[in-house]
N, C-alpha and C. Protein backbone atom coordinates (compact mmCIF):
# COMPACT_ATOMS: atom_id res chain seq x y z
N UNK A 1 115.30 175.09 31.09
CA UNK A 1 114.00 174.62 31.56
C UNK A 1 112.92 175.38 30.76
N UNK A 2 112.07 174.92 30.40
CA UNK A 2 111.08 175.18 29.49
C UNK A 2 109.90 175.59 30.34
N UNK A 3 108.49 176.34 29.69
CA UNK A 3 107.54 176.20 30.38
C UNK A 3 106.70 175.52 30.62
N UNK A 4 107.03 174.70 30.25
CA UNK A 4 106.10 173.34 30.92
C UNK A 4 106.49 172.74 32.09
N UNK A 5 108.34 172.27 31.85
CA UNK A 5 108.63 171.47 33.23
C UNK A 5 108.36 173.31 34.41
N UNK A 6 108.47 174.44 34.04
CA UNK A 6 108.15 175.49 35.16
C UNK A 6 106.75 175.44 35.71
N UNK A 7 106.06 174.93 34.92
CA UNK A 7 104.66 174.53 35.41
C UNK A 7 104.10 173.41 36.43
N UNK A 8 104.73 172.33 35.56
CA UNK A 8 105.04 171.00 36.23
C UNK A 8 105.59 171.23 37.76
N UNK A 9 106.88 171.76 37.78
CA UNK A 9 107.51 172.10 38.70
C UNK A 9 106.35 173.18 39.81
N UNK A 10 106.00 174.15 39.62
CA UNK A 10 104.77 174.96 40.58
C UNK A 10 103.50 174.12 40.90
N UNK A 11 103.43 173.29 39.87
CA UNK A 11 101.94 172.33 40.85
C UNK A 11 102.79 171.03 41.99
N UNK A 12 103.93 170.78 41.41
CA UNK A 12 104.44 169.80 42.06
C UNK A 12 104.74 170.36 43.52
N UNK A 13 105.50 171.83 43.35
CA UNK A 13 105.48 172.36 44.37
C UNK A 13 104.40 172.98 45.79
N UNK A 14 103.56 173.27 44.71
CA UNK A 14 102.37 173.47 45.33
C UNK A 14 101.50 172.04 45.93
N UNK A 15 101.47 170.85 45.45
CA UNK A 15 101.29 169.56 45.66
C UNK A 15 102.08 169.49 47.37
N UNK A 16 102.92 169.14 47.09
CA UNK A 16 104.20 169.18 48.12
C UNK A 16 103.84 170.05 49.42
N UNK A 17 103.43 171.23 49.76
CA UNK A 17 103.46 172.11 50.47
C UNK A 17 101.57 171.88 50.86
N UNK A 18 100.86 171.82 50.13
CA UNK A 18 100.15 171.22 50.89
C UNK A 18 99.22 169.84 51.66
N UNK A 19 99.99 168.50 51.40
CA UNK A 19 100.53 167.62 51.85
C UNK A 19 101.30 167.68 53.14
N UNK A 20 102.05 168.76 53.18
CA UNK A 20 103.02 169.21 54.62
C UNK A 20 102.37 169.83 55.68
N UNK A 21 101.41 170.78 54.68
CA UNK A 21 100.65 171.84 55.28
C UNK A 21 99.29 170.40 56.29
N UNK A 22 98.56 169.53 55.64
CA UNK A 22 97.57 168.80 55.97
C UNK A 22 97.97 167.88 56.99
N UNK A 23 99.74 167.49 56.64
CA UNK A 23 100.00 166.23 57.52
C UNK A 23 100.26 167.56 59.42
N UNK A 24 100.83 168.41 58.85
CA UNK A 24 101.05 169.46 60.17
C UNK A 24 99.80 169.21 61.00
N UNK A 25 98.47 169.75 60.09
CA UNK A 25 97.25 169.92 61.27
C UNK A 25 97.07 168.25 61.31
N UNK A 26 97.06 167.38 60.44
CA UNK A 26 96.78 165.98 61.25
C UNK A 26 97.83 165.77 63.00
N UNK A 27 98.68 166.08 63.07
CA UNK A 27 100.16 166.05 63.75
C UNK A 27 99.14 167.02 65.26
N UNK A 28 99.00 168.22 65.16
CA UNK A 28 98.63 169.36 65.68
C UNK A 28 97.24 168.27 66.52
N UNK A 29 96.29 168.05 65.47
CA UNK A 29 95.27 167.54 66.32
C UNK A 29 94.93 166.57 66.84
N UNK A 30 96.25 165.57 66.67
CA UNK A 30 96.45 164.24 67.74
C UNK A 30 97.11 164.78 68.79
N UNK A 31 97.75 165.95 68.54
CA UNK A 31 98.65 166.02 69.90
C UNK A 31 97.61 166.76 70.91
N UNK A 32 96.56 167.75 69.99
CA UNK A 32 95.21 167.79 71.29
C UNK A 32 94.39 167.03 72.27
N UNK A 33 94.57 165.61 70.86
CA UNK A 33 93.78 164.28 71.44
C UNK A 33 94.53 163.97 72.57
N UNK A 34 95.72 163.60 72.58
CA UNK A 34 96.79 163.38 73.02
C UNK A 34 96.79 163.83 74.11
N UNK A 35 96.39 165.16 74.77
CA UNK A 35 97.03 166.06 75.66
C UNK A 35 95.50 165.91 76.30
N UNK A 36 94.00 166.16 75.55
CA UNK A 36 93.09 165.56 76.42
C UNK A 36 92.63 164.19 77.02
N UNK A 37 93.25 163.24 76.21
CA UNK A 37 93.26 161.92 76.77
C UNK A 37 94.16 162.02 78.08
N UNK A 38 95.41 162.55 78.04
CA UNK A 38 96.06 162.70 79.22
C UNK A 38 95.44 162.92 80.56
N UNK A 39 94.91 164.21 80.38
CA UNK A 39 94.34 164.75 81.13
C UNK A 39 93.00 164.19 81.91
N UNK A 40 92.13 163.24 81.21
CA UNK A 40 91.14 163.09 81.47
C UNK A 40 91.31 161.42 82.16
N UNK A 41 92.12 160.72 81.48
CA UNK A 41 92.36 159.61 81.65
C UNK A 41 93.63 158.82 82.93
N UNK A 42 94.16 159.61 82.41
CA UNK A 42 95.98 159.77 84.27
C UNK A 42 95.69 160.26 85.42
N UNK A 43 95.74 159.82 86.03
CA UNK A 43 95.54 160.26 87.54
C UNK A 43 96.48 161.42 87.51
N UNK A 44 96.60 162.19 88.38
CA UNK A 44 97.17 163.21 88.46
C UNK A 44 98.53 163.04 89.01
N UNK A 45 98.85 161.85 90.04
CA UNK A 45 99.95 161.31 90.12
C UNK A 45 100.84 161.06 88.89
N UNK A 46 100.48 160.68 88.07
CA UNK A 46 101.02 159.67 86.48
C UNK A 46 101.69 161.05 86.35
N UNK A 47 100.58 162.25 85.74
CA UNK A 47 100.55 163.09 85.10
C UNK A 47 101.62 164.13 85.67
N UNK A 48 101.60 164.51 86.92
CA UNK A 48 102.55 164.67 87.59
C UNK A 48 104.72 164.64 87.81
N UNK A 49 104.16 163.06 87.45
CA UNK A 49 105.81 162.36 87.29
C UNK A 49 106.17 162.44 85.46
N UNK A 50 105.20 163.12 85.16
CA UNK A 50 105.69 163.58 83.64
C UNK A 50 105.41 162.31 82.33
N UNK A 51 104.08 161.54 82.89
CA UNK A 51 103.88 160.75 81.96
C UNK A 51 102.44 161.39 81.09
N UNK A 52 102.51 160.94 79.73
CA UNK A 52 101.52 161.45 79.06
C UNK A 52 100.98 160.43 77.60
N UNK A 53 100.20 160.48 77.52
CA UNK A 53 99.22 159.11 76.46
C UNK A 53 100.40 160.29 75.15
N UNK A 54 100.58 158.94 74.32
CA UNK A 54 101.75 159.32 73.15
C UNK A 54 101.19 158.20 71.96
N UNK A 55 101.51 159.18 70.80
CA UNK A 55 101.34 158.48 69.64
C UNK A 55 102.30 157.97 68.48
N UNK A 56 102.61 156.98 67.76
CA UNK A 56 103.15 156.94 67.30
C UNK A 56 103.65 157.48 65.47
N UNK A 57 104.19 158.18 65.33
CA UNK A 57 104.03 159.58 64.29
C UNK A 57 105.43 158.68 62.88
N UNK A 58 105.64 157.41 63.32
CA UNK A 58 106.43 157.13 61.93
C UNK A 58 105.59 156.85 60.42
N UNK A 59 104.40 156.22 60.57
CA UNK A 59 103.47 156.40 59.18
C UNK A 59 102.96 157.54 58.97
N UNK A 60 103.13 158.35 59.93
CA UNK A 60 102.10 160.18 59.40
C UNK A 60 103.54 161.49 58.86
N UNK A 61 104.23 161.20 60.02
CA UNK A 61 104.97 162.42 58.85
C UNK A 61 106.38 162.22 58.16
């Protein structure tokens, strides 16, 4: 391996990791949305029997 593809390879890597790093806090701050919509929106009965407003996470991570 040469120093170029080692270069190639550290931005790619670095590319990669923060993409993971951005999709995490996207992930992190729906599940806030998530957890205050719950809260504000469910009766306390709902909320209670263990139901909670949910998102669907197959196009995000």
């Amino acid at each position: 391996m040469n120093s170029v593809d080692q270069a190639l390879d550290a931005v790619y890597t670095a590319a990669r990791a923060d993409r993971e790093a951005h999709q995490a806090r996207i992930l992190s701050e729906l599940d806030a949305i998530a957890d205050h919509l719950t809260e504000t929106l469910l009766p306390p009965e709902l909320r209670a029997a263990g139901l909670r407003i949910a998102y669907d996470t197959e196009e995000i991570a």
